[in-house]
Protein backbone atom coordinates (compact mmCIF):
# COMPACT_ATOMS: atom_id res chain seq x y z
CA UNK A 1 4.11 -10.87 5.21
CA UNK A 2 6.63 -8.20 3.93
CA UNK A 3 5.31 -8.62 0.47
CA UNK A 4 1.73 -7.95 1.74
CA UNK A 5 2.63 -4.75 3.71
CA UNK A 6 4.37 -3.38 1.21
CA UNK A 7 1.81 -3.42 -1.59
CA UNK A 8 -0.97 -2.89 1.15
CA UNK A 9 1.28 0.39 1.72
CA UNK A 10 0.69 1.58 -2.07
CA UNK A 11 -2.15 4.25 -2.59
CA UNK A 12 -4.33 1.64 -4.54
CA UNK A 13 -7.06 1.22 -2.23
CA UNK A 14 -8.44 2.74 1.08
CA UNK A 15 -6.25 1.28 3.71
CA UNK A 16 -5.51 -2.05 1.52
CA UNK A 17 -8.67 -3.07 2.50
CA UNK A 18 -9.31 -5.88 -0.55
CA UNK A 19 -5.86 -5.88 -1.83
CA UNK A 20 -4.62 -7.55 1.65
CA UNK A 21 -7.23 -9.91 1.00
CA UNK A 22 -6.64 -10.77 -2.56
CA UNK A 23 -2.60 -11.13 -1.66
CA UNK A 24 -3.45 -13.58 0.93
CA UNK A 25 -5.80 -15.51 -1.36
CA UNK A 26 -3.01 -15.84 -3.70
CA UNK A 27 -0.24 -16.35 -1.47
CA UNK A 28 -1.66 -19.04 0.74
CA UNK A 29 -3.39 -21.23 -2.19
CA UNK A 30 -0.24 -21.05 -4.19
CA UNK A 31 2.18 -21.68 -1.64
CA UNK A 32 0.26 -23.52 0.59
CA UNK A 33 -2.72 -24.98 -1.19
CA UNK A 34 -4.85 -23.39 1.45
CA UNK A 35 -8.58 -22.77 0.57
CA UNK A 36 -9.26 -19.40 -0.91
CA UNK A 37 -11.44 -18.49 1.68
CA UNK A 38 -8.80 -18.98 4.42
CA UNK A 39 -6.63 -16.45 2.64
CA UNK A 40 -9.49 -13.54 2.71
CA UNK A 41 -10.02 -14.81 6.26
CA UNK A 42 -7.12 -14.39 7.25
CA UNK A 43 -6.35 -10.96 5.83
CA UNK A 44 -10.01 -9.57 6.74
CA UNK A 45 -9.23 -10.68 10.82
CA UNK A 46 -5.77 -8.46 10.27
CA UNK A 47 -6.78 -5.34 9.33
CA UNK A 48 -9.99 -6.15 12.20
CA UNK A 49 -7.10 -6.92 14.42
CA UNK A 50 -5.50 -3.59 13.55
CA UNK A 51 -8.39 -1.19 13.42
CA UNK A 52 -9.22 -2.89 17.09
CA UNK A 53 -5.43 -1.58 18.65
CA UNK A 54 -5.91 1.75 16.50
CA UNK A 55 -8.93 2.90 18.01
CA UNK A 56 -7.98 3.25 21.67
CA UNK A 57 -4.90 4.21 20.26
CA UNK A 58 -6.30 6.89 18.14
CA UNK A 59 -8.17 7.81 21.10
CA UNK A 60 -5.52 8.21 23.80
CA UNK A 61 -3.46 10.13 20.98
CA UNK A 62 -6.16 12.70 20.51
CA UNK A 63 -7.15 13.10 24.20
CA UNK A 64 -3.64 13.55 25.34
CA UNK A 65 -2.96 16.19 22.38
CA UNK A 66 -6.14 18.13 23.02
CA UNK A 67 -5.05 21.94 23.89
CA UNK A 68 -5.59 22.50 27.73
CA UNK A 69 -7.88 25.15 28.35
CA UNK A 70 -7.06 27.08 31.73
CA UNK A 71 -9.75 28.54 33.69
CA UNK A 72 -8.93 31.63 35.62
């Protein structure tokens, strides 16, 4: 997993979206002999795992940094 972040952290794609995939592909059928398709699997379901915990966090960040407006 630590190789994955790290080159999913590079500015080669939006977000790593397709190189996480690709890495996994790799990884997991080389080391593993897993199916290919368990490797894009498996990378697509963590960045949807991600982007699921980032909304409502993005959303509680923003609503809680929103300048109070005071009415008088």
């Amino acid at each position: 997993m630590p190789i994955v972040d790290t080159l999913t952290a590079l500015p080669i794609s939006f977000a790593g979206i397709g190189v996480r995939e690709s890495l996994f592909q790799v990884l997991l059928h080389d080391l593993r002999r897993a199916p290919e398709a368990v490797g894009v699997l498996i990378g697509a379901l963590g960045f949807a795992i991600r982007l699921l915990w980032g909304l409502p966090g993005g959303a509680a960040f923003l609503w809680y940094r929103l300048p109070r407006v005071s009415k008088k």
